[in-house]
Protein backbone atom coordinates (compact mmCIF):
# COMPACT_ATOMS: atom_id res chain seq x y z
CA UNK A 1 337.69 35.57 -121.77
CA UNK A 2 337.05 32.17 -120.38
CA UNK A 3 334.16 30.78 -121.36
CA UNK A 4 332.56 27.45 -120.11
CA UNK A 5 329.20 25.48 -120.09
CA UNK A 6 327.77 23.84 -117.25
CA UNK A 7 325.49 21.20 -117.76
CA UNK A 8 323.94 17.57 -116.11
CA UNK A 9 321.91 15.36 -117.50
CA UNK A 10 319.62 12.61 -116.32
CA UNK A 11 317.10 10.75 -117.11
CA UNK A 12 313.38 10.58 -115.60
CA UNK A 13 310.79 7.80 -115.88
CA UNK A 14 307.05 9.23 -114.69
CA UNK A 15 308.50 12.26 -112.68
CA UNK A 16 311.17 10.16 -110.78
CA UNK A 17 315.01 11.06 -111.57
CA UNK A 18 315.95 7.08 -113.21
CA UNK A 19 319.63 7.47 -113.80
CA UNK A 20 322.29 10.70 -113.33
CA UNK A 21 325.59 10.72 -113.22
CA UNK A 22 325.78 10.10 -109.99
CA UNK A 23 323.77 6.24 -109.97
CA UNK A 24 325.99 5.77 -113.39
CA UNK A 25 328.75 6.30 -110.91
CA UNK A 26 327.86 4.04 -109.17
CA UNK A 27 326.49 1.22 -111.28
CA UNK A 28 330.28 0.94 -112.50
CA UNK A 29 331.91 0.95 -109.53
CA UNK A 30 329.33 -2.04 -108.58
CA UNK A 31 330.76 -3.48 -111.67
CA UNK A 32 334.39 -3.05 -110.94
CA UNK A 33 333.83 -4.28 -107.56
CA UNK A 34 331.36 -7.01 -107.41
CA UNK A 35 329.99 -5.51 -103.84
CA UNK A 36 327.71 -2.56 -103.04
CA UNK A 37 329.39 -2.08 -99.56
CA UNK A 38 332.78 -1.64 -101.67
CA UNK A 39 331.17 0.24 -104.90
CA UNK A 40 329.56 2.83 -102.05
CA UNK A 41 333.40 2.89 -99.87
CA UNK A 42 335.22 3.72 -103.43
CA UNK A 43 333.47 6.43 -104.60
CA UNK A 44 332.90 7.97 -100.83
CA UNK A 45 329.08 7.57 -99.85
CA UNK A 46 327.99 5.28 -97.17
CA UNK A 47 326.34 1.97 -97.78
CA UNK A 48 322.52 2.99 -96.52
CA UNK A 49 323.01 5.83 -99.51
CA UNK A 50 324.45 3.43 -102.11
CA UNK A 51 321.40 0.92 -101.22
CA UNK A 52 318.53 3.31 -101.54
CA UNK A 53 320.34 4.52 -104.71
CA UNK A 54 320.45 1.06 -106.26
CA UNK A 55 317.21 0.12 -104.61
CA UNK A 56 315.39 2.93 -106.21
CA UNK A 57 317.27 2.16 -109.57
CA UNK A 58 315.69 -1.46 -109.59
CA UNK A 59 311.87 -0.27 -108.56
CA UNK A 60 312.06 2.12 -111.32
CA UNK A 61 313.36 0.25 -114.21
CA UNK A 62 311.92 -1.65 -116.62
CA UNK A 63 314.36 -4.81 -115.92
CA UNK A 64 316.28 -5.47 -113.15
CA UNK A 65 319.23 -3.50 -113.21
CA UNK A 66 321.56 -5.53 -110.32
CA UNK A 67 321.42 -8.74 -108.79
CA UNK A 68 322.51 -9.66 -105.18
CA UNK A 69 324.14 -13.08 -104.22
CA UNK A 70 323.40 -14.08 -100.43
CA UNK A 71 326.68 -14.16 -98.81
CA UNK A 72 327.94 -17.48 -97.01
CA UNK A 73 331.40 -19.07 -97.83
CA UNK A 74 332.61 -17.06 -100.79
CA UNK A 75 330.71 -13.82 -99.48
CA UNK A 76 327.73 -12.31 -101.31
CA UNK A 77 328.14 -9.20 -103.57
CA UNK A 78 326.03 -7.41 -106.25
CA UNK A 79 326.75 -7.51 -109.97
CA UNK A 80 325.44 -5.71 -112.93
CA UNK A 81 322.92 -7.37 -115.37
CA UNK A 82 323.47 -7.24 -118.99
CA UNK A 83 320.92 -4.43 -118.91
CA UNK A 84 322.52 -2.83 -116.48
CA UNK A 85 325.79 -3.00 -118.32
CA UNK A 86 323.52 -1.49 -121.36
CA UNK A 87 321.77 0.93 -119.33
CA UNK A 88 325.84 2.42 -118.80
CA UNK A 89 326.60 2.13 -122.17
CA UNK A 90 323.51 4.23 -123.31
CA UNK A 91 323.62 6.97 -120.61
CA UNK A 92 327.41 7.50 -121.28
CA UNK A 93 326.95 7.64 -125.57
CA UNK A 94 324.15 9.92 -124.60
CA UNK A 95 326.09 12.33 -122.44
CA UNK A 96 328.97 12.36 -124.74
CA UNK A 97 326.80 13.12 -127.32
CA UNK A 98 325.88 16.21 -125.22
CA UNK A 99 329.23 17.53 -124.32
CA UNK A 100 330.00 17.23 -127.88
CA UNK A 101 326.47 19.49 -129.33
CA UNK A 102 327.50 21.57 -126.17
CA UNK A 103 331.09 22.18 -126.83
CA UNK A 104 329.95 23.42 -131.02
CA UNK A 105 327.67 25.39 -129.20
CA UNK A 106 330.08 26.90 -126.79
CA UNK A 107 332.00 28.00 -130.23
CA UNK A 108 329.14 29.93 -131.46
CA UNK A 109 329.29 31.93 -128.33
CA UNK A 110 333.05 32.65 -128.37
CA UNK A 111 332.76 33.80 -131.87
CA UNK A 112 330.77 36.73 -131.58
């Protein structure tokens, strides 16, 4: 028998989803890229989504959680704040955390 869990986790602040795997997604590619037009092209959703992802992200949290440079010689782009970095950090010891209670969990199952 194969047995697996299936399981996502986010986070919500006053009703409103906050962070999910999906914004963590792409909070990192922001910071591997320096650019939401290029964080959104690298993990394959379109620019207007990316924005209102990241938009919502900022309105919600407590701190801001990118900043945005205004483009002109060099180019603009968007780069994670420390907070934002931490916010990553957290959500991803968190949902390792989970798999790991999840997977001892999935043990007591296949046991019986």
């Amino acid at each position: 028998m194969n047995c697996k869990i299936k399981s996502r986790i986010w986070i919500e602040l006053d009703g409103e989803e906050f962070l999910g795997e999906g914004k963590i997604q792409l909070l990192k590619a922001i910071g591997e890229t320096g650019s939401l037009s290029k964080a959104a092209k690298s993990i394959h959703i379109s620019y207007k989504k990316a924005w209102h992802l990241m938009d919502a992200v900022n309105k919600t949290s407590k701190k801001p959680v990118t900043i945005n440079t205004i483009g002109g010689k060099g180019g603009g782009g968007t780069e994670l704040t420390p907070y934002g970095k931490s916010l990553i950090s957290a959500f991803d010891d968190m949902n390792k955390k989970c798999w790991e209670f999840l997977d001892i969990q999935l043990e007591k199952i296949k046991s019986l």
